[in-house]
PDB file of N, CA and C in Angstrom:
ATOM      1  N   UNK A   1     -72.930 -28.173 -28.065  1.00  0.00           N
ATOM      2  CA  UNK A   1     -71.940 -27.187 -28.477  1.00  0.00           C
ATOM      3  C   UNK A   1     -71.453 -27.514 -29.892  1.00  0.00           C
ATOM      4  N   UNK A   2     -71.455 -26.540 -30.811  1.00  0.00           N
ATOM      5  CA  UNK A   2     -70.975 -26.642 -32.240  1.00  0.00           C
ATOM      6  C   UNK A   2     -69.718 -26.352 -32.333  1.00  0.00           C
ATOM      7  N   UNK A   3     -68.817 -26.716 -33.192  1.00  0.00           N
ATOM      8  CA  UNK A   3     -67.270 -26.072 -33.285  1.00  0.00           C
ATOM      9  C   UNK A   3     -67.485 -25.330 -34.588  1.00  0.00           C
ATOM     10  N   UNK A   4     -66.865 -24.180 -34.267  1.00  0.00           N
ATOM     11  CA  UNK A   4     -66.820 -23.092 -35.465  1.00  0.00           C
ATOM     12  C   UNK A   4     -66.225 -23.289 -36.349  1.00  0.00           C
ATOM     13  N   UNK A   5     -66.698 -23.092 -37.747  1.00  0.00           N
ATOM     14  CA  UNK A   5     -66.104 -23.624 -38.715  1.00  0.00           C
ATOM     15  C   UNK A   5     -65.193 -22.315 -39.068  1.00  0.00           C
ATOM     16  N   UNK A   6     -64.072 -22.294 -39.398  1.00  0.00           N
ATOM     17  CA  UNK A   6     -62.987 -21.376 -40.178  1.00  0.00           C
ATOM     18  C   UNK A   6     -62.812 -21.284 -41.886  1.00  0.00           C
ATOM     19  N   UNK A   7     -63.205 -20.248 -42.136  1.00  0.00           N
ATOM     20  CA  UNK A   7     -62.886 -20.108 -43.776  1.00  0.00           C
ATOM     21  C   UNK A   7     -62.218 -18.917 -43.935  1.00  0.00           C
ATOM     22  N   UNK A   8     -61.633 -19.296 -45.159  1.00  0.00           N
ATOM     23  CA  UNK A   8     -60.763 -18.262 -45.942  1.00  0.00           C
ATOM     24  C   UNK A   8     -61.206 -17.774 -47.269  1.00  0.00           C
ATOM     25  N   UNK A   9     -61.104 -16.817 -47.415  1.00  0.00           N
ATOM     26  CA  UNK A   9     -61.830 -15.600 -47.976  1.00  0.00           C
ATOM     27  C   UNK A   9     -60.628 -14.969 -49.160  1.00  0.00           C
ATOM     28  N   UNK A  10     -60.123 -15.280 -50.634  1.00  0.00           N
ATOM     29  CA  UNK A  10     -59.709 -14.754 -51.117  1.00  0.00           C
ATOM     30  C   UNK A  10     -60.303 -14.076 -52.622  1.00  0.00           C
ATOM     31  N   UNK A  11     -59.959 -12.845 -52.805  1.00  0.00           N
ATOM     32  CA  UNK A  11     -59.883 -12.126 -53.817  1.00  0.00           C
ATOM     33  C   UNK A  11     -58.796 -12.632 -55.143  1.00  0.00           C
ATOM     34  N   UNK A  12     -59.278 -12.947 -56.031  1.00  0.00           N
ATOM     35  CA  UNK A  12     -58.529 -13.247 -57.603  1.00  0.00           C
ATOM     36  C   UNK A  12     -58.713 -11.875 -58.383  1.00  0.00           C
ATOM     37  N   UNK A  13     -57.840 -11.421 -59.471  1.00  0.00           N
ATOM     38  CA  UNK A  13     -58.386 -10.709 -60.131  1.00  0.00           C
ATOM     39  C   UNK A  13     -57.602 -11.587 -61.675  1.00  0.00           C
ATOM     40  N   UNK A  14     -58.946 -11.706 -62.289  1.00  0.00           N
ATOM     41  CA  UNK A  14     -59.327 -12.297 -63.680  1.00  0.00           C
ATOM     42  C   UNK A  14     -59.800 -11.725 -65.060  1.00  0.00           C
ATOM     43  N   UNK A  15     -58.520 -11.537 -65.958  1.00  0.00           N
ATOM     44  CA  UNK A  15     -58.540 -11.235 -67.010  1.00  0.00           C
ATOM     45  C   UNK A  15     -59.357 -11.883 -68.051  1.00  0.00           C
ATOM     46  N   UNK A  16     -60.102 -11.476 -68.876  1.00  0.00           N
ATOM     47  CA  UNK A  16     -61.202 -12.243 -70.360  1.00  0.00           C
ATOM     48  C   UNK A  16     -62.536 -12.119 -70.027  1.00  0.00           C
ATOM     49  N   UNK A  17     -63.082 -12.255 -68.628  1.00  0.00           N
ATOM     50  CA  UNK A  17     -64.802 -12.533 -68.301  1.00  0.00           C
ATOM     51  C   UNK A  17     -65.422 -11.599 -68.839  1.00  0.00           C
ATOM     52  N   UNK A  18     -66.234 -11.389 -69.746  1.00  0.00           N
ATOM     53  CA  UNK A  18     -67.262 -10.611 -70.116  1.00  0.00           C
ATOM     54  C   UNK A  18     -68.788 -10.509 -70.050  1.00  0.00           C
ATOM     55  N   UNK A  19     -68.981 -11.407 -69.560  1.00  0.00           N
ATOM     56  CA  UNK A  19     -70.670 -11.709 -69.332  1.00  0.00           C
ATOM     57  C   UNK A  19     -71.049 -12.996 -68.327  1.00  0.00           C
ATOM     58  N   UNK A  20     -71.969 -12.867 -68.075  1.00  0.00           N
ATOM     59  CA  UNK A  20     -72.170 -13.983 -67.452  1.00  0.00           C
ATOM     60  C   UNK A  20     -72.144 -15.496 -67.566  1.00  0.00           C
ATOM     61  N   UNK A  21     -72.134 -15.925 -68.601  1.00  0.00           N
ATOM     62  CA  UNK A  21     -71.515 -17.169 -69.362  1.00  0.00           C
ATOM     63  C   UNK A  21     -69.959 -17.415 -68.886  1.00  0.00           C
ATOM     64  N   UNK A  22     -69.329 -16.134 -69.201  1.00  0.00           N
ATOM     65  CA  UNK A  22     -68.184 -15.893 -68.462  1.00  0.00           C
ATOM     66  C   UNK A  22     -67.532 -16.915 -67.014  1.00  0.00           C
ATOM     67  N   UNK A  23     -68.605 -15.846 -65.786  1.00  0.00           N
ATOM     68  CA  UNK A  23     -68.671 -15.965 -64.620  1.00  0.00           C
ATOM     69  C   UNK A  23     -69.211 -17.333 -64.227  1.00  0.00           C
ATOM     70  N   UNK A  24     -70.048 -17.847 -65.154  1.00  0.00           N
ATOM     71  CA  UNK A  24     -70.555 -19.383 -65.167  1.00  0.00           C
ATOM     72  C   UNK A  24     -69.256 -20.523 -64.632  1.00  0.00           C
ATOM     73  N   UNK A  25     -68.568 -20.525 -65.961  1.00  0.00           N
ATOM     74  CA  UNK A  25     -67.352 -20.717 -66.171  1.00  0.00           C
ATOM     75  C   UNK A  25     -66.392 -20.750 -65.524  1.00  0.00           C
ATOM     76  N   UNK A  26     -65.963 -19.681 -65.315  1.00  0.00           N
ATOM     77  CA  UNK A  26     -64.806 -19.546 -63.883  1.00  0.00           C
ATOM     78  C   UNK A  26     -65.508 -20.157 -62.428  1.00  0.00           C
ATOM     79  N   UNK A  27     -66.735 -19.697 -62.257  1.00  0.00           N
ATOM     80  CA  UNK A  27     -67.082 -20.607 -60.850  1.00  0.00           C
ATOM     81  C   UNK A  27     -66.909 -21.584 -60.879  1.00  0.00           C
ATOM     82  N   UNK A  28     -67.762 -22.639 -62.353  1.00  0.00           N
ATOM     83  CA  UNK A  28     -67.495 -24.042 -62.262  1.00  0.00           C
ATOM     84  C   UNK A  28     -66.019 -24.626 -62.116  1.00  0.00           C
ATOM     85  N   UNK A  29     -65.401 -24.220 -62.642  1.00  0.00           N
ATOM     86  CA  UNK A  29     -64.059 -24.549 -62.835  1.00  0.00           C
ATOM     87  C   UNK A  29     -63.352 -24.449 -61.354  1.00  0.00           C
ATOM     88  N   UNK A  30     -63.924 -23.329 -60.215  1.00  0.00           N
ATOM     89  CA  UNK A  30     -62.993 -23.213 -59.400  1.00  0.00           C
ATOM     90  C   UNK A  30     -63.573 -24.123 -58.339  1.00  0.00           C
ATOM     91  N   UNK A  31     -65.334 -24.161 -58.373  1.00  0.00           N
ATOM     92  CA  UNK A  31     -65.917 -24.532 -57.337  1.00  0.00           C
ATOM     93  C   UNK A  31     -65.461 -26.200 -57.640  1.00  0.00           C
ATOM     94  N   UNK A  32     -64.399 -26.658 -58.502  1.00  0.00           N
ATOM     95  CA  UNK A  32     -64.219 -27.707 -58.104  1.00  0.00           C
ATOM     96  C   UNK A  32     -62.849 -28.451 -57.624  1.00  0.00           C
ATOM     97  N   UNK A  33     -62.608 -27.426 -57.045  1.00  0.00           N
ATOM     98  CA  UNK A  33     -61.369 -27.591 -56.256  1.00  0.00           C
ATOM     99  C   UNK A  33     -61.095 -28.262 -55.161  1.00  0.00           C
ATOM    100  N   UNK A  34     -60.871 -28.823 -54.420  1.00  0.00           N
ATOM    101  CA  UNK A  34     -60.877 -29.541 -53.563  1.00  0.00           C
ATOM    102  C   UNK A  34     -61.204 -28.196 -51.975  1.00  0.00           C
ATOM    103  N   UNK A  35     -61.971 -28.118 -51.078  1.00  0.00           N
ATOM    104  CA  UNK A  35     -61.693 -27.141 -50.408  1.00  0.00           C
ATOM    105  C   UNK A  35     -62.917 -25.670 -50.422  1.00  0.00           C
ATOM    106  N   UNK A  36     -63.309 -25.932 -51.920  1.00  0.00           N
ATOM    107  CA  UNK A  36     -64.112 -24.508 -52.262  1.00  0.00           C
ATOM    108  C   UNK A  36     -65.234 -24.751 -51.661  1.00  0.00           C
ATOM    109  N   UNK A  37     -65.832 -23.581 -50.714  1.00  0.00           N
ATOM    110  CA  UNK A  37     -66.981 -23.546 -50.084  1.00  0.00           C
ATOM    111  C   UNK A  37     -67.831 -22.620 -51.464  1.00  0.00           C
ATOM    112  N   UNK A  38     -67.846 -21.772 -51.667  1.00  0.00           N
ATOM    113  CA  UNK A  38     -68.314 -20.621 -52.459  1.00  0.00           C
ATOM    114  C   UNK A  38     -67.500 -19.826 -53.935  1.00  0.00           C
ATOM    115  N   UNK A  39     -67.825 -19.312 -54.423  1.00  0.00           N
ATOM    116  CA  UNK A  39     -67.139 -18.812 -55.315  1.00  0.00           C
ATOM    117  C   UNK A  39     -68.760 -17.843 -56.232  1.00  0.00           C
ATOM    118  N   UNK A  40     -67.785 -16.337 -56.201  1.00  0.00           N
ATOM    119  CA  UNK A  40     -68.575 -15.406 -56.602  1.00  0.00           C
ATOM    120  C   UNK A  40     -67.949 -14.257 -58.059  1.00  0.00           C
ATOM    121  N   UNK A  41     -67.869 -14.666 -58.870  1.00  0.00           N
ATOM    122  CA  UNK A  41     -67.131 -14.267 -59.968  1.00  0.00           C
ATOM    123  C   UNK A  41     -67.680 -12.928 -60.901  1.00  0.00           C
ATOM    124  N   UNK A  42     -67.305 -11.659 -60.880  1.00  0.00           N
ATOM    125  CA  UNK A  42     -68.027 -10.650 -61.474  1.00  0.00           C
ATOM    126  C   UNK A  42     -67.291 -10.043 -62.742  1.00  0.00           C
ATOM    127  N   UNK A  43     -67.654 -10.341 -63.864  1.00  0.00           N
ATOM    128  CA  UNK A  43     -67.215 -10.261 -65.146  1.00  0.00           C
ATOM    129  C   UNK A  43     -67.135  -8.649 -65.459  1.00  0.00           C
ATOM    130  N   UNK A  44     -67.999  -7.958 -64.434  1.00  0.00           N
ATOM    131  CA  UNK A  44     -67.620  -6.004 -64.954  1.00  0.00           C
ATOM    132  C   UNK A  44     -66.081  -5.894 -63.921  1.00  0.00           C
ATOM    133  N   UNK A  45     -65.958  -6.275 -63.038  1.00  0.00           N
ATOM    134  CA  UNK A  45     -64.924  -5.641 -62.500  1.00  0.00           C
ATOM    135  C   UNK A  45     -63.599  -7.221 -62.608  1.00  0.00           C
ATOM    136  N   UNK A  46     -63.473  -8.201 -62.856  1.00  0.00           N
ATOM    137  CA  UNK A  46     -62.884  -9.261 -63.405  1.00  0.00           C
ATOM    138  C   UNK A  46     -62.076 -10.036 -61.678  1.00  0.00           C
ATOM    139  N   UNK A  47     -62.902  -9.456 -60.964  1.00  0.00           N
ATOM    140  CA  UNK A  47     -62.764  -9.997 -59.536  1.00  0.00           C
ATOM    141  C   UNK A  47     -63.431 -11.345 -59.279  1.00  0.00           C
ATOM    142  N   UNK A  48     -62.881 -12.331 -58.731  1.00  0.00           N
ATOM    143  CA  UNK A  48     -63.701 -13.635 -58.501  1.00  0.00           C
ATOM    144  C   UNK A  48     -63.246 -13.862 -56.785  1.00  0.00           C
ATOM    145  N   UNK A  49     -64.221 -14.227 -56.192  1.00  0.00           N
ATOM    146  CA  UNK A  49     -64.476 -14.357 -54.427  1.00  0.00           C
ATOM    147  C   UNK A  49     -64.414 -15.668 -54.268  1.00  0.00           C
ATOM    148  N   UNK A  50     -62.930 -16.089 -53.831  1.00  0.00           N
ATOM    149  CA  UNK A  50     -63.642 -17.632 -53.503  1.00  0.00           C
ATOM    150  C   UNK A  50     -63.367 -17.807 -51.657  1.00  0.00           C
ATOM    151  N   UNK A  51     -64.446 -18.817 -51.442  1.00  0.00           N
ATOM    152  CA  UNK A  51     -63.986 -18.936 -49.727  1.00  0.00           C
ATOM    153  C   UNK A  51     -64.232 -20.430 -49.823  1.00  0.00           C
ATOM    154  N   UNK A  52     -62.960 -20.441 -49.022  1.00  0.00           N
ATOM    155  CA  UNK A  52     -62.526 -22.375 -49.068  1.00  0.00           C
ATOM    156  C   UNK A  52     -62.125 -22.316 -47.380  1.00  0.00           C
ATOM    157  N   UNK A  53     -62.041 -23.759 -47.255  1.00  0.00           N
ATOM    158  CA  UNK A  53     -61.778 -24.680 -45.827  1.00  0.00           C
ATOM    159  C   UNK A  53     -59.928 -23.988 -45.828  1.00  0.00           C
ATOM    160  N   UNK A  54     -59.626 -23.953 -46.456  1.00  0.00           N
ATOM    161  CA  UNK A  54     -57.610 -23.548 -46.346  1.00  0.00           C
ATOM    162  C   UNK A  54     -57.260 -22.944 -47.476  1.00  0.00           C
ATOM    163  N   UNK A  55     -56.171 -22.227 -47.244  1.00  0.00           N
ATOM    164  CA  UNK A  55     -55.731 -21.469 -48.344  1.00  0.00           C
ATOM    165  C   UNK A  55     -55.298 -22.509 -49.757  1.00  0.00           C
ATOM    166  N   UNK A  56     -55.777 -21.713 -50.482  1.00  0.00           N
ATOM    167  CA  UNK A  56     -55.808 -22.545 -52.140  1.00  0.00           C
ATOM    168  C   UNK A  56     -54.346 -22.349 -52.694  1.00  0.00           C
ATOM    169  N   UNK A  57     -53.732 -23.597 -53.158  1.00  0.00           N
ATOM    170  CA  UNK A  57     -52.829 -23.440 -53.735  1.00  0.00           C
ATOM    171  C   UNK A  57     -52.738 -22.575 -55.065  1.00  0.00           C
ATOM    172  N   UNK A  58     -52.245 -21.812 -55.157  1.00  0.00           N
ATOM    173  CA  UNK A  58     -52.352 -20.919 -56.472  1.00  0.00           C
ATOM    174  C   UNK A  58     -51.842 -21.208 -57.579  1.00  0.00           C
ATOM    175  N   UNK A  59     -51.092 -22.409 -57.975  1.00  0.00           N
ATOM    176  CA  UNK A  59     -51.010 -22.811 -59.345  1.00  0.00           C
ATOM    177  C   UNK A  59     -52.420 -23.208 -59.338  1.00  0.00           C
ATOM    178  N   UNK A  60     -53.247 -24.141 -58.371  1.00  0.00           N
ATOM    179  CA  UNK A  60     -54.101 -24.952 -58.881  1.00  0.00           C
ATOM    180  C   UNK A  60     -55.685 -24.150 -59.037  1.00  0.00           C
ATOM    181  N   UNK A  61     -55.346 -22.679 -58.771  1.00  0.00           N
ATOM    182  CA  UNK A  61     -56.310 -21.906 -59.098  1.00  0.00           C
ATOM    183  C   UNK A  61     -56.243 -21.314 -60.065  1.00  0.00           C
ATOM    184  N   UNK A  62     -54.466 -20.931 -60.596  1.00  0.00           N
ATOM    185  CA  UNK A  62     -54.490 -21.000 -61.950  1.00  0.00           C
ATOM    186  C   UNK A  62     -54.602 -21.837 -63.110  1.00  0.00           C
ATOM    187  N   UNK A  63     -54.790 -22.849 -62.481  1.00  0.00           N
ATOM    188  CA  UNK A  63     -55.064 -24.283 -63.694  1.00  0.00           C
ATOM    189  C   UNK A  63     -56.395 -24.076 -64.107  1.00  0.00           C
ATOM    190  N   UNK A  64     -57.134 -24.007 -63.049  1.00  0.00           N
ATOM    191  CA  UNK A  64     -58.692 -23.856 -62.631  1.00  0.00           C
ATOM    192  C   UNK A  64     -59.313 -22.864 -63.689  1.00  0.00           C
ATOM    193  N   UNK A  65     -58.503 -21.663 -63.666  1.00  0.00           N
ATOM    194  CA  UNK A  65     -58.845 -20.589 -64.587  1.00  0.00           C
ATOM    195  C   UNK A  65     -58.989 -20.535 -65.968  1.00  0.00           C
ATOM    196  N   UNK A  66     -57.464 -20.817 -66.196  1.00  0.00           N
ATOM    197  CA  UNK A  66     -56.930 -21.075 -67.737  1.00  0.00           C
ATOM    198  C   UNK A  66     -58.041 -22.507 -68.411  1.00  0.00           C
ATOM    199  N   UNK A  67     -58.018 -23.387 -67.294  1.00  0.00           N
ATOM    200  CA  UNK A  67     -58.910 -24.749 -67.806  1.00  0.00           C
ATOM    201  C   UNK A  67     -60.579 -23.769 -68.156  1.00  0.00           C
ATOM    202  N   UNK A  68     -60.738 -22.573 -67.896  1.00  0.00           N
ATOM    203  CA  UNK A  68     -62.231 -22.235 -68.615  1.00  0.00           C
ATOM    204  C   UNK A  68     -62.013 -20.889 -69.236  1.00  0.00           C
ATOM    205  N   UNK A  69     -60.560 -20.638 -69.827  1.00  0.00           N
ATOM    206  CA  UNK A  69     -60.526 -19.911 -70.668  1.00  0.00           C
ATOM    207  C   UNK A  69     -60.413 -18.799 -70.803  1.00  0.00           C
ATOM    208  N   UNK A  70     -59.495 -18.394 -69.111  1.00  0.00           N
ATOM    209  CA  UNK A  70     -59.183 -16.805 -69.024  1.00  0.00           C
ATOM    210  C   UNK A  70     -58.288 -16.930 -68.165  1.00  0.00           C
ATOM    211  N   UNK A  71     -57.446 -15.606 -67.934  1.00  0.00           N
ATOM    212  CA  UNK A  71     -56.204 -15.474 -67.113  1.00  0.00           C
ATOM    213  C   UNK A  71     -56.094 -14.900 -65.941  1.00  0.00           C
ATOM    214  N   UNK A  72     -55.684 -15.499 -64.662  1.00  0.00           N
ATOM    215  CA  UNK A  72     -55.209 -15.198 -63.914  1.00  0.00           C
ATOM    216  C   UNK A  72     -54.593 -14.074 -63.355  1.00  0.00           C
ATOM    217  N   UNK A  73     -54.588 -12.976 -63.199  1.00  0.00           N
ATOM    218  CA  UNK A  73     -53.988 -11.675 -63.388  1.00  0.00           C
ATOM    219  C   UNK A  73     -53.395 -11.331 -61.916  1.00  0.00           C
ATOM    220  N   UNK A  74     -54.111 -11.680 -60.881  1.00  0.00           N
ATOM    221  CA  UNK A  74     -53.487 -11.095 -59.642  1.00  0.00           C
ATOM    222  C   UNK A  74     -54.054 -12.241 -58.775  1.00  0.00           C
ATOM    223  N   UNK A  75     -53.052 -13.065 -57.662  1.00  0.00           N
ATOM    224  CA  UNK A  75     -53.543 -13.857 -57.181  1.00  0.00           C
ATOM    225  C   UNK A  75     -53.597 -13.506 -55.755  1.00  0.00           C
ATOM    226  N   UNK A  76     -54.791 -13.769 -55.551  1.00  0.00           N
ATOM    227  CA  UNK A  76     -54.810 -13.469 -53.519  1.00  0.00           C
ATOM    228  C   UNK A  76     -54.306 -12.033 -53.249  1.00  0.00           C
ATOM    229  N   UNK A  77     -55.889 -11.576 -53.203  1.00  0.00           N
ATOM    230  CA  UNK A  77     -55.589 -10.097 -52.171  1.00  0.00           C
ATOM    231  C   UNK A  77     -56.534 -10.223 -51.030  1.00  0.00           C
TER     232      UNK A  77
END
């Protein structure tokens, strides 16, 4: 018998990304968070997907951000 693993699934919306260099960027930065399973960052619509083990503290996703050079605009939908 396996125990089911639980993740959380939040929506960012991220001001500056323009290309994929961009989206590079913001993943690395977030996927190293303590917690981050995934992270899916799309520079046309400035949405970034991350799914972690527990909900992410949101200064430290805004550190995460600003540390690769873009802003934070809407946290957790």
């Amino acid at each position: 018998m396996t125990a089911e693993t639980k993740t959380v699934t939040t929506v960012y919306q991220v001001s500056g990304m323009t290309c994929g260099h961009c989206e590079g960027a913001v993943t690395s930065e977030l996927s190293a968070l303590k917690g981050v399973v995934s992270v899916q960052a799309v520079a046309a619509t400035g949405q970034v997907t991350v799914v972690s083990d527990a909900p992410l503290n949101e200064a430290a996703v805004r550190e995460a951000v600003d540390e690769a050079g873009y802003e934070l605009t809407t946290a957790g939908a």
